[in-house]
N, C-alpha and C. Protein backbone atom coordinates (compact mmCIF):
# COMPACT_ATOMS: atom_id res chain seq x y z
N UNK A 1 -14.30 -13.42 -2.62
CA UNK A 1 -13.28 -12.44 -2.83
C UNK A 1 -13.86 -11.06 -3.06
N UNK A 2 -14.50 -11.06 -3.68
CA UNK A 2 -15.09 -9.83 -4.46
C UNK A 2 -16.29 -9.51 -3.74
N UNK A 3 -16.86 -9.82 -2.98
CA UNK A 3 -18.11 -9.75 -1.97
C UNK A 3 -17.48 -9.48 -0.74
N UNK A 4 -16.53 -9.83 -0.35
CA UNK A 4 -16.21 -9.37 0.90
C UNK A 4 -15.39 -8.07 0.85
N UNK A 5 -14.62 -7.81 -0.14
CA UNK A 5 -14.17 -6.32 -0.87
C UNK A 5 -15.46 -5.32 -0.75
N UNK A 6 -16.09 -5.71 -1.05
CA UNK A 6 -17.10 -4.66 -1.52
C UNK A 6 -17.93 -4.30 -0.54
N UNK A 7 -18.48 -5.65 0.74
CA UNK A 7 -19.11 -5.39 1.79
C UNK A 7 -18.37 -4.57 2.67
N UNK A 8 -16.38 -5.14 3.09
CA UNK A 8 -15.85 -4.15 3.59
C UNK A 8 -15.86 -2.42 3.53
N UNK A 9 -15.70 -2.73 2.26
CA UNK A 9 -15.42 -0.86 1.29
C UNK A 9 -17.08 -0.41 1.82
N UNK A 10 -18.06 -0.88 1.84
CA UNK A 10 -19.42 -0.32 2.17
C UNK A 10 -19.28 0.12 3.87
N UNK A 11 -19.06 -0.94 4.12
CA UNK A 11 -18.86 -0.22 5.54
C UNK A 11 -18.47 0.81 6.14
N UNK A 12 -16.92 0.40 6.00
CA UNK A 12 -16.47 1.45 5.99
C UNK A 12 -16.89 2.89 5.46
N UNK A 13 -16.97 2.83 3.98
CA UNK A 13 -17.53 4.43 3.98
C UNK A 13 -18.89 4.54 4.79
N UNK A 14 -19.90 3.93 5.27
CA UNK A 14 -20.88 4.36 5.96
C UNK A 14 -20.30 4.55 7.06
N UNK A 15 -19.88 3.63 7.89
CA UNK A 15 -19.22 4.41 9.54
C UNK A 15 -18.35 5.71 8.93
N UNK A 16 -17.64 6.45 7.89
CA UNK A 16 -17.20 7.29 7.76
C UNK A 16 -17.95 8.14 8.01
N UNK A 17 -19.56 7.88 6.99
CA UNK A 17 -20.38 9.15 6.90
C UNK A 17 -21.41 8.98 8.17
N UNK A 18 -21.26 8.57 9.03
CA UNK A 18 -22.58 8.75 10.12
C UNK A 18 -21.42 8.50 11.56
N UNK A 19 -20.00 8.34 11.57
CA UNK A 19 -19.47 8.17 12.33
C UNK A 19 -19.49 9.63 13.71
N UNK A 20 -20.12 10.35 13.00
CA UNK A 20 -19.64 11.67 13.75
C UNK A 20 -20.94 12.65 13.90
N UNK A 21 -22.03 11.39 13.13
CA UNK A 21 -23.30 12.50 13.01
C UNK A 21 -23.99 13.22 14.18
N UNK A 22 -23.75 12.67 15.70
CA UNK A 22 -24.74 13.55 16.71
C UNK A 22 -23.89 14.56 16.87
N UNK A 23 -22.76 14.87 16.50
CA UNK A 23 -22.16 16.51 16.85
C UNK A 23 -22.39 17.51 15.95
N UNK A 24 -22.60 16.99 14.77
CA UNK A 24 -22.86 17.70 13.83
C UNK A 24 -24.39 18.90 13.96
N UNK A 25 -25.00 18.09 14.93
CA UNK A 25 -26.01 19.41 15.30
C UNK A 25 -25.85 20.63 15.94
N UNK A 26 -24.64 20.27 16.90
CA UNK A 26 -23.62 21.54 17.68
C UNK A 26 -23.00 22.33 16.79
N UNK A 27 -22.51 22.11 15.56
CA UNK A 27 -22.11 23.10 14.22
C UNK A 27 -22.71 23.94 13.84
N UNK A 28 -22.99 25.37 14.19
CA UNK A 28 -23.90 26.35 13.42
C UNK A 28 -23.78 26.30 11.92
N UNK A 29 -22.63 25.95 11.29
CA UNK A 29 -22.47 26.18 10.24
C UNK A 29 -22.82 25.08 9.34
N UNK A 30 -23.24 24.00 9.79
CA UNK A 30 -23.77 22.84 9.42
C UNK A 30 -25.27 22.67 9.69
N UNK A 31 -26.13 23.73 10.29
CA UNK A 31 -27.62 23.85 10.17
C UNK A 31 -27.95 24.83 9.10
N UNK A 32 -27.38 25.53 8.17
CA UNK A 32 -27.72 26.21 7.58
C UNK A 32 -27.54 25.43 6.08
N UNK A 33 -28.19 26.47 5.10
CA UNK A 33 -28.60 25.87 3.73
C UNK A 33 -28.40 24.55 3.54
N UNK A 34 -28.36 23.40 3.34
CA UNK A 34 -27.75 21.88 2.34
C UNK A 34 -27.19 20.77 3.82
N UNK A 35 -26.90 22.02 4.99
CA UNK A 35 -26.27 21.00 5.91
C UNK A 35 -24.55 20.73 5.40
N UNK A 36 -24.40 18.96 5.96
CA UNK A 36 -23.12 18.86 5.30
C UNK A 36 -23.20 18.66 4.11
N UNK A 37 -24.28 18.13 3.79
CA UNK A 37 -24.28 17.37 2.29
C UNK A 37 -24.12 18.56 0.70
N UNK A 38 -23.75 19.91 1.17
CA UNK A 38 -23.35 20.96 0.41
C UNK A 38 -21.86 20.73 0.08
N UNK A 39 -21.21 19.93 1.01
CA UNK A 39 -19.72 19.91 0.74
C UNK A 39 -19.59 18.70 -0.21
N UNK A 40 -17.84 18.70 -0.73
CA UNK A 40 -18.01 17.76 -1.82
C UNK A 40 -17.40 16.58 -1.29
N UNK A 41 -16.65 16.50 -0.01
CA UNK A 41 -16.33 15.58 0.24
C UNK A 41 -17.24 14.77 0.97
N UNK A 42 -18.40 15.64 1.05
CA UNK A 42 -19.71 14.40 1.39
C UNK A 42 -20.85 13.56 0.40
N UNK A 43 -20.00 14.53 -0.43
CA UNK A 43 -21.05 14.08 -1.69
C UNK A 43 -20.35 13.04 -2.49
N UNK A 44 -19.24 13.17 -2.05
CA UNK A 44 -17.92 11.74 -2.73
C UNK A 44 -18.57 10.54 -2.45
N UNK A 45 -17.99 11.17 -0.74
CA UNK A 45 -18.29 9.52 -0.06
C UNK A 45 -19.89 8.75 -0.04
N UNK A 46 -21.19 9.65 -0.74
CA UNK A 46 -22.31 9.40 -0.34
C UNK A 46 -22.28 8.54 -1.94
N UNK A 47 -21.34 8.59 -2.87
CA UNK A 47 -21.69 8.22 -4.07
C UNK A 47 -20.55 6.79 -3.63
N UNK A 48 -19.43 6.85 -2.65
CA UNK A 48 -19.07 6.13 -2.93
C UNK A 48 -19.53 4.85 -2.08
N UNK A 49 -19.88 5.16 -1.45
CA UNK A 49 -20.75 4.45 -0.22
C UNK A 49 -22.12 3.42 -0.94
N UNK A 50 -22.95 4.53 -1.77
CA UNK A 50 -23.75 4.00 -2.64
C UNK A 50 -23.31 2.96 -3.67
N UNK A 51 -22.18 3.06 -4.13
CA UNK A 51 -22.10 2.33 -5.60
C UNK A 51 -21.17 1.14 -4.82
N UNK A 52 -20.67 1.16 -3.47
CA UNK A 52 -20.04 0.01 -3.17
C UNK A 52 -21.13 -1.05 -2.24
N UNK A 53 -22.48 -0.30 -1.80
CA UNK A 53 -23.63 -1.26 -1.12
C UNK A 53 -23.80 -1.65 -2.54
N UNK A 54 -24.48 -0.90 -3.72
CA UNK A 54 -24.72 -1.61 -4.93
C UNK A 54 -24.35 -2.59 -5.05
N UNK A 55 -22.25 -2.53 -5.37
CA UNK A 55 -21.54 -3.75 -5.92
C UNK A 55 -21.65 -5.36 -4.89
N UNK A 56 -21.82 -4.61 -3.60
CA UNK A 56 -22.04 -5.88 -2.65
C UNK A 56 -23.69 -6.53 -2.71
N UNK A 57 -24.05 -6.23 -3.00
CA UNK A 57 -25.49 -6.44 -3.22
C UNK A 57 -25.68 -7.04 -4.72
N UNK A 58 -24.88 -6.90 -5.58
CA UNK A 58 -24.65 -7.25 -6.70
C UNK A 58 -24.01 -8.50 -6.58
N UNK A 59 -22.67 -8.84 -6.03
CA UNK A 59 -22.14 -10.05 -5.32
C UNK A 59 -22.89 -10.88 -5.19
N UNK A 60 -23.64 -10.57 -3.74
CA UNK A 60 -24.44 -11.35 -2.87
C UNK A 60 -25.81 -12.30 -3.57
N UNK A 61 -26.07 -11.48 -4.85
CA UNK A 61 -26.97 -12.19 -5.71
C UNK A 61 -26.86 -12.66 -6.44
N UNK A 62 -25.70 -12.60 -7.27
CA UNK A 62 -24.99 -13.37 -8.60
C UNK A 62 -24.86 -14.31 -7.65
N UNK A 63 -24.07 -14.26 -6.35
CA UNK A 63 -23.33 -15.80 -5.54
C UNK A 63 -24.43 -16.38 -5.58
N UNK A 64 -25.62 -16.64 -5.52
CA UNK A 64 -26.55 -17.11 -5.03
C UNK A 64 -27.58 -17.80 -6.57
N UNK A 65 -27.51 -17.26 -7.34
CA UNK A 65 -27.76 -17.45 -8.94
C UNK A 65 -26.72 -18.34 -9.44
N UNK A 66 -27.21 -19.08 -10.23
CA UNK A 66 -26.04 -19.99 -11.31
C UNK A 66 -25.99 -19.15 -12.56
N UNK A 67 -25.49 -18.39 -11.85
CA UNK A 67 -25.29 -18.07 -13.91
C UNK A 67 -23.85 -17.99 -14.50
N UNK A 68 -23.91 -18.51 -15.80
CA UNK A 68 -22.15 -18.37 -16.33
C UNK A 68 -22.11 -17.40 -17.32
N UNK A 69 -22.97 -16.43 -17.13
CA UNK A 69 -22.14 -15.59 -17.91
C UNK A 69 -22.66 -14.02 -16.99
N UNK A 70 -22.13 -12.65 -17.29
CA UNK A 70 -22.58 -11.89 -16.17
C UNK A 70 -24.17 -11.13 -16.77
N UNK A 71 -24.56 -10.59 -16.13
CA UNK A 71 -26.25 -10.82 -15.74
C UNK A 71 -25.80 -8.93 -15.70
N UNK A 72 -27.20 -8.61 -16.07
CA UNK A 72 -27.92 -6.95 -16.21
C UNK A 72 -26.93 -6.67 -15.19
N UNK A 73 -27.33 -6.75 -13.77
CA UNK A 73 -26.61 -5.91 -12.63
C UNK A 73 -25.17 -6.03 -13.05
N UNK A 74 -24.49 -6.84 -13.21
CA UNK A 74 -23.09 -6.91 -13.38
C UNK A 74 -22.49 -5.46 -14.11
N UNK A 75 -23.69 -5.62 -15.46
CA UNK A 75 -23.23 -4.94 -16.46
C UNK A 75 -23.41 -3.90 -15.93
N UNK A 76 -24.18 -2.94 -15.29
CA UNK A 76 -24.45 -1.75 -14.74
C UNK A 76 -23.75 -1.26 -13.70
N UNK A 77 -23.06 -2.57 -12.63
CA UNK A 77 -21.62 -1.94 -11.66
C UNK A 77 -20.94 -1.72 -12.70
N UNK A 78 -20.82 -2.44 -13.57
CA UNK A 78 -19.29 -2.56 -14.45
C UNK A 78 -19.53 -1.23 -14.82
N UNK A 79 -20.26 -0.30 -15.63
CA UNK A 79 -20.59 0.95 -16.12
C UNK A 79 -20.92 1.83 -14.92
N UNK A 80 -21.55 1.69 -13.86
CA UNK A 80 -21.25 3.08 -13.03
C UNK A 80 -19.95 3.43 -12.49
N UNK A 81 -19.11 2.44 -12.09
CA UNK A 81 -17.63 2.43 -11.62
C UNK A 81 -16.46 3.43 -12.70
N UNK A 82 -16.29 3.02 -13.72
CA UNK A 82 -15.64 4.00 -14.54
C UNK A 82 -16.89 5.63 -14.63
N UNK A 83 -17.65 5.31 -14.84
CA UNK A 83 -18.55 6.50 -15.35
C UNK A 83 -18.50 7.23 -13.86
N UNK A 84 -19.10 6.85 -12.73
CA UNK A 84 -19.29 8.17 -11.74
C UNK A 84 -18.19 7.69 -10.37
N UNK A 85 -17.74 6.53 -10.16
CA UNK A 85 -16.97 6.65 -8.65
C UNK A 85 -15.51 7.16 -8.72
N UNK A 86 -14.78 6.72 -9.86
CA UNK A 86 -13.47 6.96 -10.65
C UNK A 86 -13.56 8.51 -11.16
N UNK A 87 -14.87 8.66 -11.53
CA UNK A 87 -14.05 10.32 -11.75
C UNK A 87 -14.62 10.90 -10.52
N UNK A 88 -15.45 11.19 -10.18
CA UNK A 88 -15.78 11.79 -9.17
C UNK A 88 -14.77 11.73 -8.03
N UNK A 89 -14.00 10.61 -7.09
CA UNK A 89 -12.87 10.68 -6.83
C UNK A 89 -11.74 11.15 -7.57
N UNK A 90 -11.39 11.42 -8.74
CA UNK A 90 -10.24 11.92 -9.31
C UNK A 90 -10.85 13.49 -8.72
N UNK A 91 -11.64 13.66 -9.57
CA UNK A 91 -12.34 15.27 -9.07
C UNK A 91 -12.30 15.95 -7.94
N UNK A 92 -12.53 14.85 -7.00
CA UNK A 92 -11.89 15.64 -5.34
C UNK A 92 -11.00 15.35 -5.42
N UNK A 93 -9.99 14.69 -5.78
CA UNK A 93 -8.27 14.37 -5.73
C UNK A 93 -8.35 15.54 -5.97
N UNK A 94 -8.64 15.93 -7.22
CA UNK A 94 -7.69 17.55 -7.62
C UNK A 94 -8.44 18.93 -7.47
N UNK A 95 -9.20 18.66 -7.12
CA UNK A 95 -9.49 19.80 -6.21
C UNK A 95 -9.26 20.03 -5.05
N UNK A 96 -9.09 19.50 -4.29
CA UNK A 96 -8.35 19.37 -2.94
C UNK A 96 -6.71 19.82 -3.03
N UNK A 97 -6.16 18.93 -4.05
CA UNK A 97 -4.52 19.33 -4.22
C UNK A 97 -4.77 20.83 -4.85
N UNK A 98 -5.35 21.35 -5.49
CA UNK A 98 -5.31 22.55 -6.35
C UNK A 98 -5.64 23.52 -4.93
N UNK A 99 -6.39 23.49 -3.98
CA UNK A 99 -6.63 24.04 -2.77
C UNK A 99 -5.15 23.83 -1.88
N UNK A 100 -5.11 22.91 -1.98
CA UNK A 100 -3.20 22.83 -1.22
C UNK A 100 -2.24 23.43 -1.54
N UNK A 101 -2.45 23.23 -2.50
CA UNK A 101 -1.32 24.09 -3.72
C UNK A 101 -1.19 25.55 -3.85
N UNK A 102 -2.35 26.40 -3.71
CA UNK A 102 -2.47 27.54 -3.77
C UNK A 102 -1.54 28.19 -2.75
């Protein structure tokens, strides 16, 4: 259940972030300072991309372990998820609407 959630959600955000990458060299405005990775909606998806290979990778090894109760990695998805993917998405939520809004 929870491994195939998480492998999906990984995917997906990676074909998001490399789905479009050979044009991105035709962008003048995307060879200069940081590239894309200056914007924040790349810096979302690069955290969210990251912390959902984590959680699947986290899955994939507990499934494979007997253990009954949850183990270091567990505890550390369980704490990056509230701490950086949840706000950091709220954070572009409302910055984006506050840009709409104007």
């Amino acid at each position: 259940g929870q491994a195939v959630f998480h492998g999906f959600a990984a995917l997906c955000y990676v074909l998001v972030l490399f789905y479009d990458y050979p044009y991105h060299t035709k962008v003048p405005a995307l060879n200069t300072y940081g590239g894309r990775y200056k914007y924040l909606t790349t810096m979302n998806l690069l955290l969210q991309a990251g912390f959902f290979n984590f959680s699947f990778l986290v899955d994939l090894f507990t499934s494979f372990t007997a253990q009954k109760k949850r183990g270091a990695l567990q505890k550390v998805r369980d704490f990056l998820f509230p701490s950086f993917s949840i706000s950091s998405g709220y954070l572009h939520l409302v910055y984006l609407l506050g840009l709409v809004l104007l």
